[in-house]
Every structure is written in C-alpha cells, then in structure tokens.
N, C-alpha and C. Protein backbone atom coordinates (compact mmCIF):
# COMPACT_ATOMS: atom_id res chain seq x y z
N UNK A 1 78.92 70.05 96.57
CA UNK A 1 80.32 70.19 96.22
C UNK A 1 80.65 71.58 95.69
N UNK A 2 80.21 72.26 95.17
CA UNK A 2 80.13 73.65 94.56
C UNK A 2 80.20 74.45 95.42
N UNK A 3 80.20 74.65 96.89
CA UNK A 3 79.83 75.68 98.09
C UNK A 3 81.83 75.06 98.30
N UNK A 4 81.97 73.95 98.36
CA UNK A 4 83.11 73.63 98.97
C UNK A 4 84.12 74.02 97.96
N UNK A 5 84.27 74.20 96.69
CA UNK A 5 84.94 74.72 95.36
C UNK A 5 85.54 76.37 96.20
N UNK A 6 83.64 76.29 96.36
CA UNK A 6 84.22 78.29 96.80
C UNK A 6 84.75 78.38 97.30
N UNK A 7 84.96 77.95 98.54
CA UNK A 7 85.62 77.89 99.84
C UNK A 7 87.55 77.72 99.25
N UNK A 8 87.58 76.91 98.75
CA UNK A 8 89.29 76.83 98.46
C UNK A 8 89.58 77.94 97.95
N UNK A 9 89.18 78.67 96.88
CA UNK A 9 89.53 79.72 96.45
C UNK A 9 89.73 80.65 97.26
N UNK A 10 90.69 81.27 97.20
CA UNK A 10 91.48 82.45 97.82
C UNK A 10 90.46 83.80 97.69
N UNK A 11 90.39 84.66 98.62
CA UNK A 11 89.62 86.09 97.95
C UNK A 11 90.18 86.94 97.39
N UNK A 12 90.01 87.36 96.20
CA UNK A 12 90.67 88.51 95.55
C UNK A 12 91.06 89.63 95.95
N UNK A 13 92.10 90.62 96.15
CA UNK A 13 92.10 91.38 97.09
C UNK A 13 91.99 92.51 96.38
N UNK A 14 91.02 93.60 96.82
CA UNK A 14 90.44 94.83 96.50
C UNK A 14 91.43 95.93 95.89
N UNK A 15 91.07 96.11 94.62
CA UNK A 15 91.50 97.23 94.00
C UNK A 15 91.27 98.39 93.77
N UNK A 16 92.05 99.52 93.86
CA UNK A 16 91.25 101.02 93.54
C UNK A 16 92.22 101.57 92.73
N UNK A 17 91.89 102.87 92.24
CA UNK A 17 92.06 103.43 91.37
C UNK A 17 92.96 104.08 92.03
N UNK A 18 93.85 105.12 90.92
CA UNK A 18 95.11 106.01 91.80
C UNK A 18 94.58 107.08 93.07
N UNK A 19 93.53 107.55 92.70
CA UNK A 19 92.73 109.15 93.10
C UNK A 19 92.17 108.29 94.45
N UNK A 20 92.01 107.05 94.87
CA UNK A 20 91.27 106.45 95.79
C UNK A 20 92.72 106.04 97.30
N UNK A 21 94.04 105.70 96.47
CA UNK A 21 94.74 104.98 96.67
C UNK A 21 95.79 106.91 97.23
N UNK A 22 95.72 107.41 96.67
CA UNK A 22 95.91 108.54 97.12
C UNK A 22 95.46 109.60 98.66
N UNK A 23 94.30 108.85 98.26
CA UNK A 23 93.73 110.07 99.78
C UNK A 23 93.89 109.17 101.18
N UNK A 24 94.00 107.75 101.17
CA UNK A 24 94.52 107.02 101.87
C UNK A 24 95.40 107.30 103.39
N UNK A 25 95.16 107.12 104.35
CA UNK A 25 96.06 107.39 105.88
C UNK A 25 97.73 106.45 105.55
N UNK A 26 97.21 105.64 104.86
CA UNK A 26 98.68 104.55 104.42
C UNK A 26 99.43 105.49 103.81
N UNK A 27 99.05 106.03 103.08
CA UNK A 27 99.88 107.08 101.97
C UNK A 27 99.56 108.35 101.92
N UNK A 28 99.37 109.11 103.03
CA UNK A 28 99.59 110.34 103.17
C UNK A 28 100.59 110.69 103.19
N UNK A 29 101.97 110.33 103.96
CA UNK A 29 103.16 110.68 103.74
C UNK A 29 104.27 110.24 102.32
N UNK A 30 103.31 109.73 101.24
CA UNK A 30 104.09 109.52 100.07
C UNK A 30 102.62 109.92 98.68
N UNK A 31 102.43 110.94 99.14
CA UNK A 31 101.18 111.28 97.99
C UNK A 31 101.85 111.72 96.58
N UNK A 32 103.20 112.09 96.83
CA UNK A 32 103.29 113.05 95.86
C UNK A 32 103.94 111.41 94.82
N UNK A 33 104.76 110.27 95.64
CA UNK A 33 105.06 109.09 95.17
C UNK A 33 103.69 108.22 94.35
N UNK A 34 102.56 108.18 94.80
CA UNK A 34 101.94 107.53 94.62
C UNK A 34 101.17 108.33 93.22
N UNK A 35 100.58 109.70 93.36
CA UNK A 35 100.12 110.27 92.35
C UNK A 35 101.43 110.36 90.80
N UNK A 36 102.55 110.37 91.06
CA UNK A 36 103.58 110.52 90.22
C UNK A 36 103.79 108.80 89.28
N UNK A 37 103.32 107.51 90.10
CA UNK A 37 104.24 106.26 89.79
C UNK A 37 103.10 105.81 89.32
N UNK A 38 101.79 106.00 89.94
CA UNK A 38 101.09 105.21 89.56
C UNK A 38 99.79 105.86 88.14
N UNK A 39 99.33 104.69 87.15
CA UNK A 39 98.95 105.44 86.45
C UNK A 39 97.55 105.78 86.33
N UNK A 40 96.77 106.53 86.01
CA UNK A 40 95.54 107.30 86.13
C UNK A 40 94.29 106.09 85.82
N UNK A 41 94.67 105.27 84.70
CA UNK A 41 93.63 104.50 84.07
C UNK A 41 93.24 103.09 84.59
N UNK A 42 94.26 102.61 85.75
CA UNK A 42 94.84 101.32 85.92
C UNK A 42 94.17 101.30 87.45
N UNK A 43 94.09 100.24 87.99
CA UNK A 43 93.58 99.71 89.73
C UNK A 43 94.56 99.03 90.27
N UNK A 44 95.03 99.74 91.65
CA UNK A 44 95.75 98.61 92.11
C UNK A 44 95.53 97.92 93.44
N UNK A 45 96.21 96.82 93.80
CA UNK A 45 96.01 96.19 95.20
C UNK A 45 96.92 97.49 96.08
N UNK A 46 97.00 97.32 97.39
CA UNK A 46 97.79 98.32 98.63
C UNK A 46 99.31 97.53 98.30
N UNK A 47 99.10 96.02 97.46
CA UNK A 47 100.35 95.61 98.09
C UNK A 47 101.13 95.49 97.21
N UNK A 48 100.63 95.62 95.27
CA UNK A 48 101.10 96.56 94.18
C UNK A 48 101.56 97.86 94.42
N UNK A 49 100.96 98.57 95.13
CA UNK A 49 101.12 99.79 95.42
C UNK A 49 102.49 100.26 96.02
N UNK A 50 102.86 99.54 97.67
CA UNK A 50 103.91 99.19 98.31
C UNK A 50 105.33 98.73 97.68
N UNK A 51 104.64 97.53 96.34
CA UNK A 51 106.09 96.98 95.57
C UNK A 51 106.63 98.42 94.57
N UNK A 52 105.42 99.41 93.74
CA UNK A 52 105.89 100.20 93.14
C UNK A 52 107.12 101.06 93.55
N UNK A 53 106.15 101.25 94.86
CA UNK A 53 107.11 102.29 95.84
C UNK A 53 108.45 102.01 96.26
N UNK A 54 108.57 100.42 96.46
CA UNK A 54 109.63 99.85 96.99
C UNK A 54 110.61 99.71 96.02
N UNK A 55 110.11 99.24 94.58
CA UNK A 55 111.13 99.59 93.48
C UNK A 55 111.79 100.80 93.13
N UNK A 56 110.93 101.59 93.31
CA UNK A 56 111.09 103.23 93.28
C UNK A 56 112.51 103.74 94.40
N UNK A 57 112.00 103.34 95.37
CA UNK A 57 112.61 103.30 95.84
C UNK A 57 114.30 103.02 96.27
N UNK A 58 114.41 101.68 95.64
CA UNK A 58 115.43 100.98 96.52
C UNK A 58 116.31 101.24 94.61
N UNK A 59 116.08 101.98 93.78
CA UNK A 59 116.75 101.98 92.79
C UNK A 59 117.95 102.47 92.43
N UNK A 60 119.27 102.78 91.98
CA UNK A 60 119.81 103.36 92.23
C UNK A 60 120.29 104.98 91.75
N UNK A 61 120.64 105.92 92.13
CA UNK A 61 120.49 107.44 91.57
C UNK A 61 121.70 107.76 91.23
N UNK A 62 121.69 108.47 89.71
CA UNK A 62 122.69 108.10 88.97
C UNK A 62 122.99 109.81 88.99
C-alpha cells in the first residue's frame, strides 16, 4: 500500500534560484524583468515566475 500512496501524490515541480531562472531560453527576452522582480534569496517554479511577470505586467501605469 505505501508504493500506491506514492503514486497519488502529485510531483513537485522544480525550483531554481533567480541567477538559474535568468539564463534560461524562456526568458531571454525578459532578463532584465526577471533579474529586477524576482528576489536573490528565494526559488521559484517557471510558472511563479510567468504569474510575477504577468502581474507585472498587466498592472496599471500611473
């Protein structure tokens, strides 16, 4: 029963650091976004990463 436990559980999805999440082909065209929003000490998922940007984004400029 313990092999089948594992199995339901979802896989955690891989985190990196800003400096990792930076040199990235996904985010070459928003390096200067990603080194600026995100913070130095912290790990994130690609898809944390995407919502930062997207908040950043879609905010309004006053």
């Amino acid at each position: 029963m313990a092999k089948n436990e594992k199995k339901d559980e979802a896989p955690k999805a891989l985190k990196f650091p800003k400096e990792t999440i930076a040199k990235t082909k996904r985010y070459r065209d928003r390096v200067d976004l990603v080194n600026a929003l995100l913070e130095d000490d912290k790990e994130y998922t690609f898809e944390e990463t995407d919502e930062i940007i997207k908040i950043f984004m879609e905010r309004e400029v006053k």
